[in-house]
Protein backbone atom coordinates (compact mmCIF):
# COMPACT_ATOMS: atom_id res chain seq x y z
CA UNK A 1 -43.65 -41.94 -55.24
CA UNK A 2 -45.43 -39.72 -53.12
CA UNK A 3 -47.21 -42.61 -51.07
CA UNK A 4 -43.78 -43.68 -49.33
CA UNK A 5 -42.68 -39.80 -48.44
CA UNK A 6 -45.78 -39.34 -46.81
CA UNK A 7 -46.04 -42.68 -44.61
CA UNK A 8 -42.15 -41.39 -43.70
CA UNK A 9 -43.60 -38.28 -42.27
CA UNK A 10 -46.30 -39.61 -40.73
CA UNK A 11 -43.97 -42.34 -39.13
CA UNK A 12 -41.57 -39.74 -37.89
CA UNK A 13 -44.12 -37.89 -36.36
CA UNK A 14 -45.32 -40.69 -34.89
CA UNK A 15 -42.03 -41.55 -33.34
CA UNK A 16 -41.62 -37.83 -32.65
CA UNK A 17 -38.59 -36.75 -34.77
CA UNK A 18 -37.78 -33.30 -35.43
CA UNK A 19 -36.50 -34.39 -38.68
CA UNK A 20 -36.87 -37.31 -41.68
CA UNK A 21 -34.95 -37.90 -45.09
CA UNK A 22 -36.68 -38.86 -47.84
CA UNK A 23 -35.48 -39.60 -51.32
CA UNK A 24 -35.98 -37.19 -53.72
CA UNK A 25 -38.39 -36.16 -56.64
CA UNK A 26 -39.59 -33.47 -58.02
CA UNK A 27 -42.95 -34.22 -57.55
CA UNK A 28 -42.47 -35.04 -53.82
CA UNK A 29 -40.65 -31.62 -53.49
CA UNK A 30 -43.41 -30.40 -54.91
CA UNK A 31 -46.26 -31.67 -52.34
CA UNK A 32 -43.90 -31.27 -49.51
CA UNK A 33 -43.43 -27.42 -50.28
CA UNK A 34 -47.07 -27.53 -50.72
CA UNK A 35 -47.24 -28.75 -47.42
CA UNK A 36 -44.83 -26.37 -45.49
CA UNK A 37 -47.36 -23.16 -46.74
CA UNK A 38 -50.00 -25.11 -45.42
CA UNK A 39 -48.60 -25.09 -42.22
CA UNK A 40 -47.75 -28.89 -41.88
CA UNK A 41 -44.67 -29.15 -41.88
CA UNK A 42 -41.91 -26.49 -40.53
CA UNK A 43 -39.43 -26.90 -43.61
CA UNK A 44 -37.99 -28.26 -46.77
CA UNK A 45 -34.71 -28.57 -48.12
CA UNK A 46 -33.20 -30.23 -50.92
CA UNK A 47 -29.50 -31.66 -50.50
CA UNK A 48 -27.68 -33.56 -52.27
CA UNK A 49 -26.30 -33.74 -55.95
CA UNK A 50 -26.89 -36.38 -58.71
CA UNK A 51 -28.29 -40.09 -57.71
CA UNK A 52 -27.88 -39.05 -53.65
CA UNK A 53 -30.03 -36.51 -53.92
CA UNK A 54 -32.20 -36.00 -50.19
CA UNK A 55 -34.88 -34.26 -49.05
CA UNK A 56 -34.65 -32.50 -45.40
CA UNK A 57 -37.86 -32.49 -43.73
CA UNK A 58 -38.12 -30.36 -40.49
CA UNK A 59 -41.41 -31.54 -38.88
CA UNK A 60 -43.76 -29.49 -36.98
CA UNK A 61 -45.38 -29.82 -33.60
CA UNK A 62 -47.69 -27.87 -32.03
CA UNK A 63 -46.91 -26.47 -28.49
CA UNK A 64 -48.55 -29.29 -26.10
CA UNK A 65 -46.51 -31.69 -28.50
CA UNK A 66 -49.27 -32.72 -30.76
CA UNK A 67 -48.40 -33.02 -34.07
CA UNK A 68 -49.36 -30.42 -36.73
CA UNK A 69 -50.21 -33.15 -39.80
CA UNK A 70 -52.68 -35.55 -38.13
CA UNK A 71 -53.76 -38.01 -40.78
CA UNK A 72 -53.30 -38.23 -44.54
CA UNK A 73 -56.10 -40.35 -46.44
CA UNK A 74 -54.92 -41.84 -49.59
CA UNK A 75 -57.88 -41.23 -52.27
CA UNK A 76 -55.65 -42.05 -55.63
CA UNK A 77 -54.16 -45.24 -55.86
CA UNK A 78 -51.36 -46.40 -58.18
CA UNK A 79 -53.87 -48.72 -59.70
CA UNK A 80 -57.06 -46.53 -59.50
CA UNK A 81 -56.63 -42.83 -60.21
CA UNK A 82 -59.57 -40.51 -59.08
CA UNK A 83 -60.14 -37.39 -61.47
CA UNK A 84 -62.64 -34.63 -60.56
CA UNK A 85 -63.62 -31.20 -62.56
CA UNK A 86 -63.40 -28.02 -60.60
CA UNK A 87 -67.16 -27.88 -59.72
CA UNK A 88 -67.44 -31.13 -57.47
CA UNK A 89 -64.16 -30.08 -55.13
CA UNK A 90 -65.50 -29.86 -51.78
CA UNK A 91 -63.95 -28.69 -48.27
CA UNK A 92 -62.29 -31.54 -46.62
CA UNK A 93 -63.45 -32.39 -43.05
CA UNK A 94 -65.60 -29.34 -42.95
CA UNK A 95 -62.80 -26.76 -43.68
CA UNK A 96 -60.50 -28.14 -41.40
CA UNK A 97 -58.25 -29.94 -44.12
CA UNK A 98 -57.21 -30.29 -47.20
CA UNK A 99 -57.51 -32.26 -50.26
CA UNK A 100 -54.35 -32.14 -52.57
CA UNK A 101 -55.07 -31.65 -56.40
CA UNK A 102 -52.41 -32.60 -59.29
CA UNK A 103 -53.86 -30.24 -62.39
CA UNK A 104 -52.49 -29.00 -65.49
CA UNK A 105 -51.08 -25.96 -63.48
CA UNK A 106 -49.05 -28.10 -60.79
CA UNK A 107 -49.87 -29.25 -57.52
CA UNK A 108 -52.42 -27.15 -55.44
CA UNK A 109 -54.69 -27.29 -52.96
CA UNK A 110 -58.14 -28.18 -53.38
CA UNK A 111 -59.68 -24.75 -53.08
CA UNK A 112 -57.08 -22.75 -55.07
CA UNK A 113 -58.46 -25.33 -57.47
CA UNK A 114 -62.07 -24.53 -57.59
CA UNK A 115 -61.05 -21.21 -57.54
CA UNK A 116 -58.40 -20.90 -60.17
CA UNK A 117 -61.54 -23.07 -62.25
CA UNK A 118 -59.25 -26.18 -62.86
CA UNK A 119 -60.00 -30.26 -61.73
CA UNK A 120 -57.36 -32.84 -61.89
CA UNK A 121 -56.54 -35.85 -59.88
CA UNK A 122 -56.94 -35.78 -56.29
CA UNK A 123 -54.04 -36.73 -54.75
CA UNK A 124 -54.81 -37.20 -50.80
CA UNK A 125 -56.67 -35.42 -48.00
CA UNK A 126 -54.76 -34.39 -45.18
CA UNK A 127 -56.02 -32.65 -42.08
C-alpha cells in the first residue's frame, strides 16, 4: 500500500538518507514517479525481478539541508475512502502543495484533475 511507502520516505528524510527501498507496486511506482515531476523527490528506479522486486528512491534536499517533501496528510483511509468530482478540487495550502487524485485516467495531481474535468479519490496532500 501506498500508506507504508510514504511513512518510509518521510522517515528517511527524517533521518536524512540520501536513499530508501521500498517494496514494490505498481501503484506505488506510480505516485512515486508522480512525485519525482513534482519535484519531491530526486529519483525512481525499479530493480529487481519477480517476488524481490525494489523500488530505489533517491531523496531530495534542498540546499540549507531542508528537506524538499515536508509533510504528507493522509485524507483516504483504508477504511474510509474520500471521492470528490472535478468541480470541488481546491489548491492545497494555498498553492503551495498538492493533493494527489486516483481517477479513471491514473494517478494525477489535483489540478491536472480539475483541469483535464475528471474527480476520483483523493489520495493525500503533500506540501
Amino acid at each position: 500500500m501506498y500508506h507504508d511507502t510514504l511513512i518510509r520516505i518521510q522517515n528517511g528524510f527524517m533521518r536524512g538518507k540520501s536513499r530508501v527501498k521500498v517494496p514494490y507496486s505498481q501503484l506505488d511506482f506510480s505516485i512515486l514517479e508522480l512525485l519525482t515531476g513534482m519535484g519531491y523527490l530526486e529519483a525512481v528506479q525499479r530493480k529487481g525481478r519477480g517476488t524481490k522486486r525494489i523500488i530505489d528512491v533517491k531523496l531530495k534536499y534542498h540546499s540549507d539541508k531542508s528537506p524538499a517533501l515536508s509533510k504528507i496528510k493522509f485524507v483516504s483511509r483504508p477504511s474510509r475512502p474520500m471521492y470528490t468530482g472535478y468541480l470541488k478540487l481546491k489548491p492545497s495550502h494555498q498553492g503551495y502543495g498538492h493533493f494527489i487524485v486516483s481517477t479513471p485516467q491514473g494517478i494525477m495531481d489535483g489540478m491536472d484533475a480539475k483541469r483535464k474535468k475528471v474527480g476520483g479519490q483523493i489520495l493525500f496532500e503533500v506540501w
